[in-house]
N, C-alpha and C. Protein backbone atom coordinates (compact mmCIF):
# COMPACT_ATOMS: atom_id res chain seq x y z
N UNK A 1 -38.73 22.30 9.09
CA UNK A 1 -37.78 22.88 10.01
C UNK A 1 -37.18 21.79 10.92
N UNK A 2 -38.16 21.20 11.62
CA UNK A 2 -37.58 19.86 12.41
C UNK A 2 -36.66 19.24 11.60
N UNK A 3 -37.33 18.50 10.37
CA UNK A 3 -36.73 17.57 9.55
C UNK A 3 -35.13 18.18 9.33
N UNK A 4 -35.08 19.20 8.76
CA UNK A 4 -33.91 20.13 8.82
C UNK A 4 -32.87 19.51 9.86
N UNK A 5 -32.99 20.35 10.79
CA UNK A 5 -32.20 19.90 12.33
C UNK A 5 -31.92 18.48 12.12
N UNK A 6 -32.78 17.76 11.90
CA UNK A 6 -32.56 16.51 12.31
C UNK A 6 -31.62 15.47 11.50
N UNK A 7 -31.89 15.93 10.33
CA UNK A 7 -30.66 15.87 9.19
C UNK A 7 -29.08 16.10 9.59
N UNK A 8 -29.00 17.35 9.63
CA UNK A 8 -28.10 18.31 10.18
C UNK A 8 -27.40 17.40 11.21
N UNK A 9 -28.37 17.26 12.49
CA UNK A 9 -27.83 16.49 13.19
C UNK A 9 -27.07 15.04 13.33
N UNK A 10 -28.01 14.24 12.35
CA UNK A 10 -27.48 12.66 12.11
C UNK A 10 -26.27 12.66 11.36
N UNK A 11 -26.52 14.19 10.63
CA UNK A 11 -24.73 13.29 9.21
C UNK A 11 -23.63 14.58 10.19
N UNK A 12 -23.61 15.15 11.41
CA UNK A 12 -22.51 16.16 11.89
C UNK A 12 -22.00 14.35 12.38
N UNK A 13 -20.56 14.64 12.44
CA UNK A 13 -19.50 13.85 12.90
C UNK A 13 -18.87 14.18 13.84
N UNK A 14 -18.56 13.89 15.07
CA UNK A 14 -17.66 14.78 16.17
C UNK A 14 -16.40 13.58 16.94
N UNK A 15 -15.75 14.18 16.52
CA UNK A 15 -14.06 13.54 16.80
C UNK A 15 -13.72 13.88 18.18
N UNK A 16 -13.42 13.45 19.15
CA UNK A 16 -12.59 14.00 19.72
C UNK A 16 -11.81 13.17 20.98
N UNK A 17 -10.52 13.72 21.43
CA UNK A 17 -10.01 12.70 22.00
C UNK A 17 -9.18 13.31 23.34
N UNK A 18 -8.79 12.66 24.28
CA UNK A 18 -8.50 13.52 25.56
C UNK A 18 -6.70 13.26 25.30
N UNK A 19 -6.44 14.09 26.41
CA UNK A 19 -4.87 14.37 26.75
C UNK A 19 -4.55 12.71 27.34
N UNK A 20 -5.08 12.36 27.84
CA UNK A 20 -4.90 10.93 28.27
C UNK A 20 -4.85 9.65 27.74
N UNK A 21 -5.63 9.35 26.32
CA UNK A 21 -5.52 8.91 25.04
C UNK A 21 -4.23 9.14 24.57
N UNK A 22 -4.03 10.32 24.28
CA UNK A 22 -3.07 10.76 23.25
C UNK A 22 -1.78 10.20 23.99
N UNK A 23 -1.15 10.61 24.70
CA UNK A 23 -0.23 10.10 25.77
C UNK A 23 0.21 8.47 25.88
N UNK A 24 -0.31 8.07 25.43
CA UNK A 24 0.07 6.40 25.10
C UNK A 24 0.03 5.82 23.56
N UNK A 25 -0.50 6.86 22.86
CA UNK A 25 -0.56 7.02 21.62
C UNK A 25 0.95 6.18 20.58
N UNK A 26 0.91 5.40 20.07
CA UNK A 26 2.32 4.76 19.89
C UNK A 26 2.10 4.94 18.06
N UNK A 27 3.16 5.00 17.48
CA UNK A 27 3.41 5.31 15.87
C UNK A 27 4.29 4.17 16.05
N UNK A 28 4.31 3.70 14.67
CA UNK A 28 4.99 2.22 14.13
C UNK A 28 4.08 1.78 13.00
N UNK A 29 5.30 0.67 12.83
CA UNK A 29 4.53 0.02 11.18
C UNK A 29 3.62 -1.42 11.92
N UNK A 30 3.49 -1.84 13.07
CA UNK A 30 2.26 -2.33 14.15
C UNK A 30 1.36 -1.78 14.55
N UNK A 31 1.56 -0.44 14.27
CA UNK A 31 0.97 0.50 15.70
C UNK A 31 -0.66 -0.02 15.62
N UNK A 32 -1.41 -0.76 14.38
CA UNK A 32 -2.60 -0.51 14.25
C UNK A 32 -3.14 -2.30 14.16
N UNK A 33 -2.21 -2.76 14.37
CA UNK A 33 -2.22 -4.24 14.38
C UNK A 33 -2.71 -5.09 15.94
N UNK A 34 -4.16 -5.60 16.25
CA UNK A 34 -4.55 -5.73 17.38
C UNK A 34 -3.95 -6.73 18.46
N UNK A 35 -2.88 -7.77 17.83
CA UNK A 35 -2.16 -8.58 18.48
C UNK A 35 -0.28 -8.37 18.16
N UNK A 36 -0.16 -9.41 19.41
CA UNK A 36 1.21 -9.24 19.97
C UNK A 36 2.53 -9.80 18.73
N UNK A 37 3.06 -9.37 18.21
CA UNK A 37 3.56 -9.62 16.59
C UNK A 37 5.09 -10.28 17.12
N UNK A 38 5.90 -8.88 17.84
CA UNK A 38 7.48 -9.60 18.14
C UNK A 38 7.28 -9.85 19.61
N UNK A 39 8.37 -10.35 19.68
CA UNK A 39 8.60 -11.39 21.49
C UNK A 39 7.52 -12.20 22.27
N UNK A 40 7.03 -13.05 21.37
CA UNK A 40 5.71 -14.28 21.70
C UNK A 40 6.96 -15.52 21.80
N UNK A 41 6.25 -16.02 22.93
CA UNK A 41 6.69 -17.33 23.25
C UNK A 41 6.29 -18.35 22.52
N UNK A 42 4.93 -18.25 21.39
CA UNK A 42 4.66 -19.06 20.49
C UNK A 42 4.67 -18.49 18.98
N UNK A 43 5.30 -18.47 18.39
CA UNK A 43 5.47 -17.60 16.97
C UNK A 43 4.25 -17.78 16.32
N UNK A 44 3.96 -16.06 16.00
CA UNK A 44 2.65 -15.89 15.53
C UNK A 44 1.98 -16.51 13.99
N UNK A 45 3.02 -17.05 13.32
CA UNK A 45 3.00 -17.59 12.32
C UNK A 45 2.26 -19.19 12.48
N UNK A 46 2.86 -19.83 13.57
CA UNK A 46 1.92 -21.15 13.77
C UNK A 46 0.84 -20.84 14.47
N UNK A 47 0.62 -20.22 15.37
CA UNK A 47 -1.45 -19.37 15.68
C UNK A 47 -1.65 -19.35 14.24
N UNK A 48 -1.57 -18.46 13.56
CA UNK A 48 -2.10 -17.82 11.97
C UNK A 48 -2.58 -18.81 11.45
N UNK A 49 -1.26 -20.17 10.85
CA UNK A 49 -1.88 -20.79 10.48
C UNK A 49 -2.58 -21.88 10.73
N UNK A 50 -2.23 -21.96 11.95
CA UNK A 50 -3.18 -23.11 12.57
C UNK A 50 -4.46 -22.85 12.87
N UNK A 51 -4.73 -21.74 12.76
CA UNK A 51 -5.72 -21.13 13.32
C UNK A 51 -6.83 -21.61 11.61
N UNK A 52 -6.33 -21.30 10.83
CA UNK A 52 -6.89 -21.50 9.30
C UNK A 52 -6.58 -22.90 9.04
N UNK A 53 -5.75 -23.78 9.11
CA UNK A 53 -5.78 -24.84 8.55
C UNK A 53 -6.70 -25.57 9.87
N UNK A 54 -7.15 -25.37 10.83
CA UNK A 54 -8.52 -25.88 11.37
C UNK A 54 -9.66 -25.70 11.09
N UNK A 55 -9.99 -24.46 10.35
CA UNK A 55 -10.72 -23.61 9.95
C UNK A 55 -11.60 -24.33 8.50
N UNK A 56 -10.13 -24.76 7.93
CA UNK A 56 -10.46 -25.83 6.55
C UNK A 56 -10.70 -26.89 6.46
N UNK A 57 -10.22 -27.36 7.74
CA UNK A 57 -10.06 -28.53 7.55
C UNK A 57 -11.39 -29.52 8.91
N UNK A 58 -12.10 -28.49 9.42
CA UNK A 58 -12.84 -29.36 10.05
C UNK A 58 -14.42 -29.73 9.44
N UNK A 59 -14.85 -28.91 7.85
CA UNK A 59 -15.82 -29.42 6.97
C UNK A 59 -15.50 -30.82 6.96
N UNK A 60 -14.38 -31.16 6.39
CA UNK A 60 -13.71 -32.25 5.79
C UNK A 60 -13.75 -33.81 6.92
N UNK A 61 -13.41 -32.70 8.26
CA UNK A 61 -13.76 -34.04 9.44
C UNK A 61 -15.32 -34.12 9.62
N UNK A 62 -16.16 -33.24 9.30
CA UNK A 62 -17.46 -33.33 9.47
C UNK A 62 -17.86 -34.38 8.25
N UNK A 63 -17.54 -34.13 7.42
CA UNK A 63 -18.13 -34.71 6.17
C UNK A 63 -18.00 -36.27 6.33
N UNK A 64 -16.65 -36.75 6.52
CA UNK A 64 -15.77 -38.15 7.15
C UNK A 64 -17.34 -39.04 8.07
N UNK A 65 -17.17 -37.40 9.12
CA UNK A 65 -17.73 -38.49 10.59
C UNK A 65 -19.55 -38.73 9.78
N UNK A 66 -19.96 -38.03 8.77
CA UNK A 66 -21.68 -38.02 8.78
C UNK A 66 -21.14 -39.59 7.55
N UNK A 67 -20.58 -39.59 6.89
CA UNK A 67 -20.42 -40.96 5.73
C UNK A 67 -20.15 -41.77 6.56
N UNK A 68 -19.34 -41.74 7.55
CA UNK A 68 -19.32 -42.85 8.42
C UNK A 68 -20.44 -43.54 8.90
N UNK A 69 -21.35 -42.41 9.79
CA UNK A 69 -22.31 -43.28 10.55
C UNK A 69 -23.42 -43.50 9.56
N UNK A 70 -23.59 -43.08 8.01
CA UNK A 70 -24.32 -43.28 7.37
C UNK A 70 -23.98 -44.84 6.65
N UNK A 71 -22.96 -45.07 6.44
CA UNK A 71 -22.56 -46.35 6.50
C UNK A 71 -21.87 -46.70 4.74
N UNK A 72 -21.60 -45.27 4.27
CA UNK A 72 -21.12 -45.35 3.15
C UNK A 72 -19.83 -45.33 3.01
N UNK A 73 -18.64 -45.55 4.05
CA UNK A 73 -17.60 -45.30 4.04
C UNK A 73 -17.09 -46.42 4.46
């Protein structure tokens, strides 16, 4: 009987959302996108990829600086 309930209880799902939420609520083809896309003073395209070509490219400075002080370079 417990076990029951307790089942019951863990998989129920409850949604719900206030009048105050909803009210700022915005629809668009952004609407679900967590950063600032049009009118940036730095175009989001150089963040993006700069953000990744550091991302790749600092194994590559690691790898450099350890052959260096190992003395194979």
């Amino acid at each position: 009987m417990f076990r029951q309930q307790l089942v019951r209880f863990s998989t129920r799902r409850a949604f719900s959302s206030s009048i105050r939420s909803q009210v700022h609520f915005k629809e668009g083809v952004y609407s679900n996108v967590p950063v600032k896309i049009h009118n940036r003073k730095i175009p989001y395209a150089i963040i993006h990829f700069g953000f990744f070509s550091l991302g790749f490219l600092v194994p590559f400075f690691a790898s450099y600086v350890q052959l260096k002080k190992s003395g194979l370079i």
